[in-house]
N, C-alpha and C. Protein backbone atom coordinates (compact mmCIF):
# COMPACT_ATOMS: atom_id res chain seq x y z
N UNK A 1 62.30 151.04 99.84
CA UNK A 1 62.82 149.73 100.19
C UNK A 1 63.81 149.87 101.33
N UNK A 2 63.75 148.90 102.42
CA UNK A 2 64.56 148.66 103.07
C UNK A 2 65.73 147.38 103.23
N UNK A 3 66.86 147.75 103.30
CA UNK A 3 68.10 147.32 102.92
C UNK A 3 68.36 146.54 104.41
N UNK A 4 68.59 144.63 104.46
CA UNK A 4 68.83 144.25 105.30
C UNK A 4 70.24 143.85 105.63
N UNK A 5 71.05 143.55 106.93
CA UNK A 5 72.37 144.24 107.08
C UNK A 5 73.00 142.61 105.66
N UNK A 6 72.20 142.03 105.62
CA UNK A 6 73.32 140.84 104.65
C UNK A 6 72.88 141.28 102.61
N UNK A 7 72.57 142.33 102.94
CA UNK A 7 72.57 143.14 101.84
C UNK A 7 71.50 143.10 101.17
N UNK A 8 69.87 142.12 101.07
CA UNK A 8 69.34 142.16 100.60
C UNK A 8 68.02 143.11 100.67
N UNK A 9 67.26 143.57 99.68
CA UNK A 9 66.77 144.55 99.87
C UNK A 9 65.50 144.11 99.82
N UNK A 10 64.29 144.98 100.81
CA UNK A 10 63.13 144.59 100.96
C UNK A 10 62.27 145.62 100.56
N UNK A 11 61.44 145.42 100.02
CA UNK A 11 60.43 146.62 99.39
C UNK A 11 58.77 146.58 100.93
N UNK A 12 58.54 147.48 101.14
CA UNK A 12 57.60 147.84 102.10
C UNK A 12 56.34 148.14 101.67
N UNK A 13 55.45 147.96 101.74
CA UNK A 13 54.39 148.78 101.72
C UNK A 13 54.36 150.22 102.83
N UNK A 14 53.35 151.10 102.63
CA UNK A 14 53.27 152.25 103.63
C UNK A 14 53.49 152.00 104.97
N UNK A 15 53.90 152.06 105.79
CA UNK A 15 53.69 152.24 107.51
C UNK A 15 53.14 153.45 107.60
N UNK A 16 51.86 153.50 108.52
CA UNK A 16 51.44 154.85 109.35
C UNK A 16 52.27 154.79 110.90
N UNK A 17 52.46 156.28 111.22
CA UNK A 17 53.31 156.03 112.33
C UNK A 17 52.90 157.76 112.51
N UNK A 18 52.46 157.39 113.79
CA UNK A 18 51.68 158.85 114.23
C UNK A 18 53.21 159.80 115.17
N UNK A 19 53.03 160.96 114.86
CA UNK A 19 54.29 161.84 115.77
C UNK A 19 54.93 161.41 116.49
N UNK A 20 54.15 161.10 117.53
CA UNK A 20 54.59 160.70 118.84
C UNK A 20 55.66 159.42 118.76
N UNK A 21 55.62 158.74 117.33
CA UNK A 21 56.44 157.08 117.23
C UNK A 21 57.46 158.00 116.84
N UNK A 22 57.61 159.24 115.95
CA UNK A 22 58.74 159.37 115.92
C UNK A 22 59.71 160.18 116.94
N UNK A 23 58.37 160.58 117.51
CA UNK A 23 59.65 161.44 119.15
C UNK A 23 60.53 160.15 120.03
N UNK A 24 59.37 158.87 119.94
CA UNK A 24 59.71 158.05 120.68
C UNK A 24 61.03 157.96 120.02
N UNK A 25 61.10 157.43 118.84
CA UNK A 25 62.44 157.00 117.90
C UNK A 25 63.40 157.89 118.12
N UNK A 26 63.47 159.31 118.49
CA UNK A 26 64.24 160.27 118.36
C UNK A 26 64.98 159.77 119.49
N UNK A 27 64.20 160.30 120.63
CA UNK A 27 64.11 159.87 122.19
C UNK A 27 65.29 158.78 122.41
N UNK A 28 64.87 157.36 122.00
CA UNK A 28 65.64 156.47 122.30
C UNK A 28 67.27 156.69 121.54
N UNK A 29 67.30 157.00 120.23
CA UNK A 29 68.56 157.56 119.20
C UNK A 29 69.32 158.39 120.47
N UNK A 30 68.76 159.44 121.18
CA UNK A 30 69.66 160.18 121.95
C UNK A 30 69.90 159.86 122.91
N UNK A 31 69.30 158.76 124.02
CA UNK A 31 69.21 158.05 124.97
C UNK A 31 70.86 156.61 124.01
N UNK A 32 70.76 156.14 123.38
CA UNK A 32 71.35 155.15 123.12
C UNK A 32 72.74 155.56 122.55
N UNK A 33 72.98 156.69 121.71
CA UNK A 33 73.80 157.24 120.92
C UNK A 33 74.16 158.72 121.36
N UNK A 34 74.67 159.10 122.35
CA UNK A 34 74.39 160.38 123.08
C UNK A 34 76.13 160.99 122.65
N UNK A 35 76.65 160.32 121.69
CA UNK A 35 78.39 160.88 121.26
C UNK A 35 77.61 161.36 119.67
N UNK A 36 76.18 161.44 119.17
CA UNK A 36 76.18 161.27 117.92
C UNK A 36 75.12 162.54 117.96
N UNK A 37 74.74 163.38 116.96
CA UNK A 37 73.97 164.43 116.78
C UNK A 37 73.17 164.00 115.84
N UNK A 38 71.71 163.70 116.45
CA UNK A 38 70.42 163.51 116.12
C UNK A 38 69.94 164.59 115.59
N UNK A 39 69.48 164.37 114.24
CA UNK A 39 68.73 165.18 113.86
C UNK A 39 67.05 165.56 114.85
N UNK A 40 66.89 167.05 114.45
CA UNK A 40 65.66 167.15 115.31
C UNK A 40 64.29 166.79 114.25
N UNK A 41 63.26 166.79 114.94
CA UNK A 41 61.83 166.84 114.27
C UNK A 41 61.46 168.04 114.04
N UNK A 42 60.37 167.76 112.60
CA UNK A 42 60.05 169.26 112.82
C UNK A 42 59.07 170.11 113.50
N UNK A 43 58.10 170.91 113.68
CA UNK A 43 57.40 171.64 114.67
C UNK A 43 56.53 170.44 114.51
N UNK A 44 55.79 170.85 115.81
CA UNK A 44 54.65 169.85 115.80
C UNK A 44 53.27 170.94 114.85
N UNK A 45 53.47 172.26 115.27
CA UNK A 45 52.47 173.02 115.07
C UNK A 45 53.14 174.33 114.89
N UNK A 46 51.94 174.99 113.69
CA UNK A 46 52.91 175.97 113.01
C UNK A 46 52.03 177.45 114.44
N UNK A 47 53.13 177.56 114.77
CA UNK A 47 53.11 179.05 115.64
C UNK A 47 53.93 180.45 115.15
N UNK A 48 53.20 181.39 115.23
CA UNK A 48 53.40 182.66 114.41
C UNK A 48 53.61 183.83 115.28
N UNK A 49 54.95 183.72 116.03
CA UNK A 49 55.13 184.02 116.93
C UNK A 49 55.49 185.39 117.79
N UNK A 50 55.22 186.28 116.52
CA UNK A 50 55.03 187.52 116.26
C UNK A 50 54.03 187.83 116.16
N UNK A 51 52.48 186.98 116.31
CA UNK A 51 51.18 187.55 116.60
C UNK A 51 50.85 186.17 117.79
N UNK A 52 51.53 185.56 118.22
CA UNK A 52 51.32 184.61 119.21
C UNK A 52 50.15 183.97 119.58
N UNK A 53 49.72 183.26 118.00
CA UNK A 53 48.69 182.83 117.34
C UNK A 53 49.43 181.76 117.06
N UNK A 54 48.60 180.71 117.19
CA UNK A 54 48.77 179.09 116.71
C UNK A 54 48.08 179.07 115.26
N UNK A 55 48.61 178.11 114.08
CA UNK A 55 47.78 178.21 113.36
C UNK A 55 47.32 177.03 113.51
N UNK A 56 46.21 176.74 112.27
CA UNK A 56 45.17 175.77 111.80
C UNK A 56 46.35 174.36 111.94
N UNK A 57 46.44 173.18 113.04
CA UNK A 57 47.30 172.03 112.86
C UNK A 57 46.75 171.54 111.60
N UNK A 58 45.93 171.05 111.22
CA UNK A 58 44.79 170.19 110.65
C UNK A 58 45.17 171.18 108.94
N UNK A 59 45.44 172.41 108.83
CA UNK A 59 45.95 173.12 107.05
C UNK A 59 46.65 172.22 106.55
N UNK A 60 46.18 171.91 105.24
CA UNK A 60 47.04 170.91 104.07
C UNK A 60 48.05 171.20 104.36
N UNK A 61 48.81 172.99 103.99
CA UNK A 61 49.95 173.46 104.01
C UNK A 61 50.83 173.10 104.64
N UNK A 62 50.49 172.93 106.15
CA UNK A 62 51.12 172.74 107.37
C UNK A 62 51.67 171.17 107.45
N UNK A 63 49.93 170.06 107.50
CA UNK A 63 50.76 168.98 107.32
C UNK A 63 51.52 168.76 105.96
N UNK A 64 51.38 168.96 104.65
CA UNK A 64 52.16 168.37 104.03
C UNK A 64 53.85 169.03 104.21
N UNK A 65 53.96 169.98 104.87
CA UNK A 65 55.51 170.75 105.42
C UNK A 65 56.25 169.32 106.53
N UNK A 66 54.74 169.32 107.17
CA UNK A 66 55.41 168.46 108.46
C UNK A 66 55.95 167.31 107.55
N UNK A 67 55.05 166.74 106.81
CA UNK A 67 55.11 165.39 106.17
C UNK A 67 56.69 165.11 105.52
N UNK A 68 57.01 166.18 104.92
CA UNK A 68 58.15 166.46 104.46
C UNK A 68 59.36 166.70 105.48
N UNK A 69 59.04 167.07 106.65
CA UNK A 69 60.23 167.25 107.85
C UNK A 69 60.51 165.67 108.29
N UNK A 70 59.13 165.00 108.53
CA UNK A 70 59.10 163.77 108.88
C UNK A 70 60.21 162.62 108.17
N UNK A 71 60.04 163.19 106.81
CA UNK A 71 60.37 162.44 105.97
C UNK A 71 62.16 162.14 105.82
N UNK A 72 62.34 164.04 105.84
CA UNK A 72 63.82 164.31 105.93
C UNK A 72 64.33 163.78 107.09
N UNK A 73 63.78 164.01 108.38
CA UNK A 73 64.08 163.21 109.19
C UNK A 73 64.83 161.75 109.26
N UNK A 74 63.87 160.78 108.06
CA UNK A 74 64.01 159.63 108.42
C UNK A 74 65.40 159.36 107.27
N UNK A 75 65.35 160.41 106.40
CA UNK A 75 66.28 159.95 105.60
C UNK A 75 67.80 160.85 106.12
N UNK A 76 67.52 161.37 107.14
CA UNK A 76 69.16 161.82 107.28
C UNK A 76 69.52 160.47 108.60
N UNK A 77 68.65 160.04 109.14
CA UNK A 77 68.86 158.98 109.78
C UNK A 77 69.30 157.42 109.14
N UNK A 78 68.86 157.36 108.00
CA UNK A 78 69.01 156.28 106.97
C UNK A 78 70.39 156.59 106.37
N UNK A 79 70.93 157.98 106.06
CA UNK A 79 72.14 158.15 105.79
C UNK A 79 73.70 158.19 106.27
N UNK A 80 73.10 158.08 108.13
CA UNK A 80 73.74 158.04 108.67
C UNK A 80 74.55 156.99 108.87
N UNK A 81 75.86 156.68 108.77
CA UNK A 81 76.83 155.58 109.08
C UNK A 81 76.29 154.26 110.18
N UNK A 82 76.07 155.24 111.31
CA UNK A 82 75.69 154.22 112.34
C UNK A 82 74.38 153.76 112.96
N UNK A 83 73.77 154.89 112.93
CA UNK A 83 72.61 154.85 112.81
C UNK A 83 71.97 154.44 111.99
N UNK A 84 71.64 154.20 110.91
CA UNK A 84 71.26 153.26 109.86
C UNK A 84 70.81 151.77 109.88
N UNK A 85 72.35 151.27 111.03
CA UNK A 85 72.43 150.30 111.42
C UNK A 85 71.45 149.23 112.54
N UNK A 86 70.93 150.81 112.96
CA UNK A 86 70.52 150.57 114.63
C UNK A 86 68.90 149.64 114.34
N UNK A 87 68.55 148.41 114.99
CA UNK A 87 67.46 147.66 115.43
C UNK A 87 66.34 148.08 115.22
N UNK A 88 66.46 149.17 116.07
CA UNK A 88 65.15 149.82 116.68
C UNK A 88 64.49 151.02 115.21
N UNK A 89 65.48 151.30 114.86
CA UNK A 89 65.15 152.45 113.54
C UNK A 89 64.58 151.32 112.51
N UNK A 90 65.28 150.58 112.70
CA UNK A 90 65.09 149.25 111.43
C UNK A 90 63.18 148.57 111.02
N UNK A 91 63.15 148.39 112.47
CA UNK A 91 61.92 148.33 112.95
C UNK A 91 60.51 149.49 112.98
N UNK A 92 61.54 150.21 113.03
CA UNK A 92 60.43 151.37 113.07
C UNK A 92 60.13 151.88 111.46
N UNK A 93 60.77 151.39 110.65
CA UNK A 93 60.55 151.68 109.28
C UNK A 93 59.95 150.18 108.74
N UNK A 94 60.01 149.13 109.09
CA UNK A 94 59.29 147.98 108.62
C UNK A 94 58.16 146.76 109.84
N UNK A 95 58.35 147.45 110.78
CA UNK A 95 57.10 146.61 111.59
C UNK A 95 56.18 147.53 111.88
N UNK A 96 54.95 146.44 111.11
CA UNK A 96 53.78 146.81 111.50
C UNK A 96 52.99 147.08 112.83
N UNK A 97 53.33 146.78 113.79
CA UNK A 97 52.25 146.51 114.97
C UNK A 97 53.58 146.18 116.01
N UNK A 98 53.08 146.66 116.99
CA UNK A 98 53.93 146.48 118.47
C UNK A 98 55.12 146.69 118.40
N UNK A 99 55.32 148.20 117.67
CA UNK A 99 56.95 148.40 117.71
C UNK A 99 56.93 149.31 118.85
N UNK A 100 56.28 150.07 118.97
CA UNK A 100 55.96 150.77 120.95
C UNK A 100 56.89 150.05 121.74
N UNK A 101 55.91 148.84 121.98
CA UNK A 101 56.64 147.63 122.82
C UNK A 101 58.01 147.17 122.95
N UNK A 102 58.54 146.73 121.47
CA UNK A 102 59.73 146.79 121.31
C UNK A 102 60.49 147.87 121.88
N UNK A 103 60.25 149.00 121.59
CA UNK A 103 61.31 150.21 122.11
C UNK A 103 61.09 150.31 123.51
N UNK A 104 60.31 149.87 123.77
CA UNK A 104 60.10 149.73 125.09
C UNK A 104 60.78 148.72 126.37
N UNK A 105 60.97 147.60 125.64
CA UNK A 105 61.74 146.23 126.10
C UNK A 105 63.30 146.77 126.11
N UNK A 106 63.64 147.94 125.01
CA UNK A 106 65.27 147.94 125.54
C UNK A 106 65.52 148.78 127.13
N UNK A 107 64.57 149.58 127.68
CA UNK A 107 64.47 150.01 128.52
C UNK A 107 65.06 151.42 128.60
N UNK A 108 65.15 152.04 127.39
CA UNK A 108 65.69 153.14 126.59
C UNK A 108 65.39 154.64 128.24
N UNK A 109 63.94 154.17 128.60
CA UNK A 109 63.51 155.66 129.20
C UNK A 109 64.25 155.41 130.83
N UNK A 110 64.41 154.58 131.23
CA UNK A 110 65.21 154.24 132.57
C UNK A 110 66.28 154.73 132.60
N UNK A 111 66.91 155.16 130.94
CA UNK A 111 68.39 155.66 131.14
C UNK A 111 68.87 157.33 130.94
């Protein structure tokens, strides 16, 4: 559930939100909040870098690790004081369709 700022709480169904929405989300967090330490994402892909071999992206193992970085991700961002607060995170955890756009309209990459 997501918690709106006049306190009431909204229950969600799933959002899919492919990698790349959350680099975007990262992206703009450090672009907008650049006094504040963003948590990072986790690998995109598991590399073994002592035989400098990529592994299998597509291994259960792997995504359900990522799934779980993803996840921690969103919740050290949700825990955060100010960030918590922020529009664009808000959105990105409860709109369905054309939140790209949105992050896009603040003009986040110009800066």
């Amino acid at each position: 559930s997501v918690e709106h700022s006049d306190g009431q709480s909204v229950l969600t169904d799933s959002l899919w939100r492919r990698c790349s929405a959350f680099e975007w989300l990262r992206n703009y967090l450090l672009v907008y909040y650049p006094h504040i330490v963003v948590p990072p994402l986790p690998e995109k892909r598991a590399e073994f870098v002592w035989h400098k071999l990529s592994a299998d992206n597509m291994d259960p193992d792997f995504v359900e690790g990522r799934r779980i970085g993803l996840e921690n991700f969103l919740l050290r961002l949700a825990s955060h004081p100010i960030l918590c607060r922020d529009k664009i995170f808000y959105l990105f955890l409860t709109q369905e369709g054309n939140w790209k756009e949105t992050v896009n309209e603040t003009g986040f990459q110009l800066k």
